[in-house]
C-alpha atoms as a PDB file:
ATOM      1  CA  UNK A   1     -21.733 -11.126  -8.166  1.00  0.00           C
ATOM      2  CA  UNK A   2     -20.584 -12.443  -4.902  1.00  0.00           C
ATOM      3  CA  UNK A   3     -22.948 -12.756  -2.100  1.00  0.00           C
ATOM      4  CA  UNK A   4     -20.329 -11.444   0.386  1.00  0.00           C
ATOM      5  CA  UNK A   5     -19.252  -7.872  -2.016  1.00  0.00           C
ATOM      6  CA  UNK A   6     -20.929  -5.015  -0.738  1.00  0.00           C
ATOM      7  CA  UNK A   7     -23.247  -3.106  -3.978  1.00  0.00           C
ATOM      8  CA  UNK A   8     -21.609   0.155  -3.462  1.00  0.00           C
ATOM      9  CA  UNK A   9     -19.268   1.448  -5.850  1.00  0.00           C
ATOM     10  CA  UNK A  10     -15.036   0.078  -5.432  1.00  0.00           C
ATOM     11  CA  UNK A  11     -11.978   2.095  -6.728  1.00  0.00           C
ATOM     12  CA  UNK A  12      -8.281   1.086  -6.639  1.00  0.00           C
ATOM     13  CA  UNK A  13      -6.317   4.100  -6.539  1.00  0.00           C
ATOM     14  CA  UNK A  14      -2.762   4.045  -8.709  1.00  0.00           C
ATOM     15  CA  UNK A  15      -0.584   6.078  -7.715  1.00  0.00           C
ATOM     16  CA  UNK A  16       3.412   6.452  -9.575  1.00  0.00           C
ATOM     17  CA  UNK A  17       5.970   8.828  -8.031  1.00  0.00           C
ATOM     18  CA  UNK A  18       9.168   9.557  -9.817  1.00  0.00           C
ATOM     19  CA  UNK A  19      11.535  12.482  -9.741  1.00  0.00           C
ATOM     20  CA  UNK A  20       9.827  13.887 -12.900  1.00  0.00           C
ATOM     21  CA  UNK A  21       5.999  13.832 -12.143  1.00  0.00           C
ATOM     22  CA  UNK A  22       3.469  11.974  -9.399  1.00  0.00           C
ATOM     23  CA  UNK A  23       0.242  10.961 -10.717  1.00  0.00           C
ATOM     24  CA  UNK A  24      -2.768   9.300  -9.127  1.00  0.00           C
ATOM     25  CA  UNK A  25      -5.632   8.245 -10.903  1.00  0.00           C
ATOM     26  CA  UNK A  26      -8.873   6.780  -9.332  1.00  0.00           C
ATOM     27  CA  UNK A  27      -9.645   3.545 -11.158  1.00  0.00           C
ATOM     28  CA  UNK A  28     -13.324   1.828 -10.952  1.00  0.00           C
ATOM     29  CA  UNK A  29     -13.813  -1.712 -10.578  1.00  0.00           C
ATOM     30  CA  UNK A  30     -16.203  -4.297 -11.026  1.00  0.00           C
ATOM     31  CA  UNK A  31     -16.597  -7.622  -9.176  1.00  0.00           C
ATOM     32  CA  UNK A  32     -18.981  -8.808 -12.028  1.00  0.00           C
ATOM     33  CA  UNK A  33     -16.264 -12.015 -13.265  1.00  0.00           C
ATOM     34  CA  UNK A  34     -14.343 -12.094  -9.521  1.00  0.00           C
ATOM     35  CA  UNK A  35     -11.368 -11.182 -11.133  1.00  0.00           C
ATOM     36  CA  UNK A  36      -8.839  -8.159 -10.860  1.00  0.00           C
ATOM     37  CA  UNK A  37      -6.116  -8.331 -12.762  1.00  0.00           C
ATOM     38  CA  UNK A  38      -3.284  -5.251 -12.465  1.00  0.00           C
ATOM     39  CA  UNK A  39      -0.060  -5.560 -14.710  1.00  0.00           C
ATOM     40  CA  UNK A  40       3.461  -4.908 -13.114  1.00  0.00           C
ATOM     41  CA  UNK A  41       6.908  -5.118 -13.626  1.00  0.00           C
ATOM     42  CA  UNK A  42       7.097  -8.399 -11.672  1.00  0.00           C
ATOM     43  CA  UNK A  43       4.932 -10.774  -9.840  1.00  0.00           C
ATOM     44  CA  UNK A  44       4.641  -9.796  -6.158  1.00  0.00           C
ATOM     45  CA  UNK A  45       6.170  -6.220  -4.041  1.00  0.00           C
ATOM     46  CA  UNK A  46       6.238  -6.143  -0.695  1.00  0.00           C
ATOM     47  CA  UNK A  47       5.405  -3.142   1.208  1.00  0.00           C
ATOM     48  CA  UNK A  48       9.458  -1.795   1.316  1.00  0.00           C
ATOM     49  CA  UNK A  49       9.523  -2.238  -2.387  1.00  0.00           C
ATOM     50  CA  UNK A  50       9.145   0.165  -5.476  1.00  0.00           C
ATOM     51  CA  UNK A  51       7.390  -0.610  -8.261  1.00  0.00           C
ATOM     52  CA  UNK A  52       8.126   0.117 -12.211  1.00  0.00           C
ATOM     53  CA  UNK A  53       5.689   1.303 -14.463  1.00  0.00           C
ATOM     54  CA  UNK A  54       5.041   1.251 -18.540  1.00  0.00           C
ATOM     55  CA  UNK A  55       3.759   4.111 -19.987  1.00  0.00           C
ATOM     56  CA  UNK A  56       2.112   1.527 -22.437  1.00  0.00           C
ATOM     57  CA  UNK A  57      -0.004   0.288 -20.308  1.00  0.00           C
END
């Protein structure tokens, strides 16, 4: 683990909005590897931009 990552627990919260439903789900993650890799439709949003979601995911 990183020197600089506090020990306390991190969450990323998802959230998806669409006319039908809005879900958000509290996801937990570890900074054992460094890495955090989340899947989207394409490879960088800005802030003004929606995203689309799989429901294969």
């Amino acid at each position: 683990m990183a020197k600089d990552f506090p020990k306390e627990d991190k969450f990323v919260y998802l959230e998806a909005v669409s006319p039908a439903f809005t879900a958000r789900e509290k996801i937990p993650v570890t900074t054992l590897n460094g890495f955090l890799f989340i899947q989207t439709d394409k490879p960088l949003y800005t802030p003004e931009q929606e995203g689309q979601y799989d429901n294969n995911l």
